[in-house]
Every structure is written in structure tokens, then in C-alpha cells.
C-alpha atoms as a PDB file:
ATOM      1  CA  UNK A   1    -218.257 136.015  57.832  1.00  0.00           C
ATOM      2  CA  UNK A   2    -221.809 134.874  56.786  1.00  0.00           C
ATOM      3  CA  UNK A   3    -222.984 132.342  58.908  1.00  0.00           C
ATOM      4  CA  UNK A   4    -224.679 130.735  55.832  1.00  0.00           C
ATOM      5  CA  UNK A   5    -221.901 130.705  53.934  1.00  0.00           C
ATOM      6  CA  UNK A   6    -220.204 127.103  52.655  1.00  0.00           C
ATOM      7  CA  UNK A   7    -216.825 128.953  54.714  1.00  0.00           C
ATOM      8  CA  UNK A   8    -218.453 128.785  57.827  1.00  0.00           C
ATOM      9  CA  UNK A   9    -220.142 125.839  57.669  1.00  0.00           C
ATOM     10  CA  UNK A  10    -216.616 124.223  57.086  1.00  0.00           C
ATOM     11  CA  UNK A  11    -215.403 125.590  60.090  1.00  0.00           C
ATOM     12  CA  UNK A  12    -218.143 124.763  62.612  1.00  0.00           C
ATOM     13  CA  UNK A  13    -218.087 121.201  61.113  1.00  0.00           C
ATOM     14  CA  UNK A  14    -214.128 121.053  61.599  1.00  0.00           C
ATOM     15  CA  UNK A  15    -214.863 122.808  65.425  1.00  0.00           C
ATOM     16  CA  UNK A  16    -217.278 120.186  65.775  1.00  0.00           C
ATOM     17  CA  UNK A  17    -215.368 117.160  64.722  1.00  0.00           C
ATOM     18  CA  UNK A  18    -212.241 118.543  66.850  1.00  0.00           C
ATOM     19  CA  UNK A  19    -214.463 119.097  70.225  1.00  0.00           C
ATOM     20  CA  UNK A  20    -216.509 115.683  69.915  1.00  0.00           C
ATOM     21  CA  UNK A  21    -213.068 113.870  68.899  1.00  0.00           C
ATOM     22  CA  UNK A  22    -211.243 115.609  72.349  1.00  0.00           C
ATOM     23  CA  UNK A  23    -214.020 114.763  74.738  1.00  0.00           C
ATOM     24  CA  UNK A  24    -214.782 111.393  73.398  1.00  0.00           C
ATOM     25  CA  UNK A  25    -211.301 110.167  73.265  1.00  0.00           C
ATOM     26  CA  UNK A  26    -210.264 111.570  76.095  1.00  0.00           C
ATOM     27  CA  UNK A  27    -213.056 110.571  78.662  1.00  0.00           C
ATOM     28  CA  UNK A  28    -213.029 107.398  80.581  1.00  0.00           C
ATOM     29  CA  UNK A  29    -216.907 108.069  81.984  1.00  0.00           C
ATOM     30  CA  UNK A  30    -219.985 105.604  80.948  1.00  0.00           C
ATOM     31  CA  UNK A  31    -221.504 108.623  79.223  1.00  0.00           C
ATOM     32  CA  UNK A  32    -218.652 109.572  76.945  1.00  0.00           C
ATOM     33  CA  UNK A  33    -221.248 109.962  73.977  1.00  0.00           C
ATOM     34  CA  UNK A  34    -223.345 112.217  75.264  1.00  0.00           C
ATOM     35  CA  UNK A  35    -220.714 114.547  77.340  1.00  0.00           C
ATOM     36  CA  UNK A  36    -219.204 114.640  73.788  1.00  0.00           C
ATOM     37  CA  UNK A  37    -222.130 115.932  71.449  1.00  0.00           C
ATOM     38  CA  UNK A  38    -223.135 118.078  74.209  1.00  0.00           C
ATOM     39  CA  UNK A  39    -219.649 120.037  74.605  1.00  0.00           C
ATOM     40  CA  UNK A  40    -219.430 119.660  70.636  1.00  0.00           C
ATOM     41  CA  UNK A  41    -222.863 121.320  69.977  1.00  0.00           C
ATOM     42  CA  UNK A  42    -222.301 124.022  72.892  1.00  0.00           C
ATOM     43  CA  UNK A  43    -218.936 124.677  71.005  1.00  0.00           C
ATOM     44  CA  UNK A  44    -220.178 125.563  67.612  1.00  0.00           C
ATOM     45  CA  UNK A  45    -223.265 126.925  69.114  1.00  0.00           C
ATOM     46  CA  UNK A  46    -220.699 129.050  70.475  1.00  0.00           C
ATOM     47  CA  UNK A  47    -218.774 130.001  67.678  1.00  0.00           C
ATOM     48  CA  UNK A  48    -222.175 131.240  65.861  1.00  0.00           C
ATOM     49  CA  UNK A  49    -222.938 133.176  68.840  1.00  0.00           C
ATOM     50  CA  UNK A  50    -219.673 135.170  68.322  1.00  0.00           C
ATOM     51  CA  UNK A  51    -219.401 135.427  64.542  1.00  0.00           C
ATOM     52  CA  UNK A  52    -222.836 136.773  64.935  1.00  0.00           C
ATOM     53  CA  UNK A  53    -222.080 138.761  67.648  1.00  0.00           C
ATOM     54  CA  UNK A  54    -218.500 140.520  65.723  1.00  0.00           C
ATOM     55  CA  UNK A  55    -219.629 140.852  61.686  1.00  0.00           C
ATOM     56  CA  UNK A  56    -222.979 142.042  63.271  1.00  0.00           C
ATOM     57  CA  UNK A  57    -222.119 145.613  61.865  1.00  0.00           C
ATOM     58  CA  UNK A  58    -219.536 145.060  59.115  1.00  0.00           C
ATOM     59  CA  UNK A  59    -221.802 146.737  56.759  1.00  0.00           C
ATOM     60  CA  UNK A  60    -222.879 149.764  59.170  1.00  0.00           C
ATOM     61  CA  UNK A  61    -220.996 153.062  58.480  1.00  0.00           C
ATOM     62  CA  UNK A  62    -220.674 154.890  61.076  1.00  0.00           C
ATOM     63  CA  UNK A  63    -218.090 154.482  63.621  1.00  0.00           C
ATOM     64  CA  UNK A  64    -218.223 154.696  67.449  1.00  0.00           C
ATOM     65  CA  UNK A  65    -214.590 155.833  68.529  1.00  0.00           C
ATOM     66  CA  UNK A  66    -214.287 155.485  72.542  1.00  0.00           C
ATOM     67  CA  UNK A  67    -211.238 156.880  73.060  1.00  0.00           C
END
């Protein structure tokens, strides 16, 4: 998955909008707003970190067996 792609913008935008919508609802504190975008953002920052981190080589040939 390309991280610039219109596919995975959709799904950081839906993992946004389902993070911030959890803590924010769910969170009696004064500070609900900013607990919310923080987990939100740390979430999809998340989610980049690992698409990166798994299609990294998808185009690299040669293969590491470890058995």
C-alpha cells in the first residue's frame, strides 16, 4: 500500500474519525478535545509507521528465508 495513495488516505481518515469519535465520546475529563486529537493523530501516525514499515520491500527480490 502506497502511503500516497487516495486508498490510504481513506483509511487513515476513517482510523482517524473512529479514534477521535471513541475518545471524545467516551471521556468525561475537561480536556476531552485535546486527549482526543492527540490519541487520533498518534493512531494514524501509527498506522503510517507500519504500512511503511511492512510494503517497505514489496518490490525487493530477493528473499530472506529464516527457517
Amino acid at each position: 500500500m502506497n502511503i500516497k495513495s487516495t486508498k490510504y488516505l481513506v483509511v487513515a481518515a476513517i482510523t482517524f474519525l473512529i479514534l477521535f469519535l471513541m475518545n471524545y465520546i467516551g471521556n468525561p475529563a475537561e480536556d476531552k478535545m485535546q486527549r482526543a486529537l492527540m490519541t487520533a493523530v498518534a493512531g494514524v501516525m501509527g498506522l503510517t509507521i507500519g504500512m511503511w514499515f511492512v510494503y517497505r520491500n514489496r518490490k525487493d527480490d530477493t528473499h530472506h528465508d529464516f527457517d
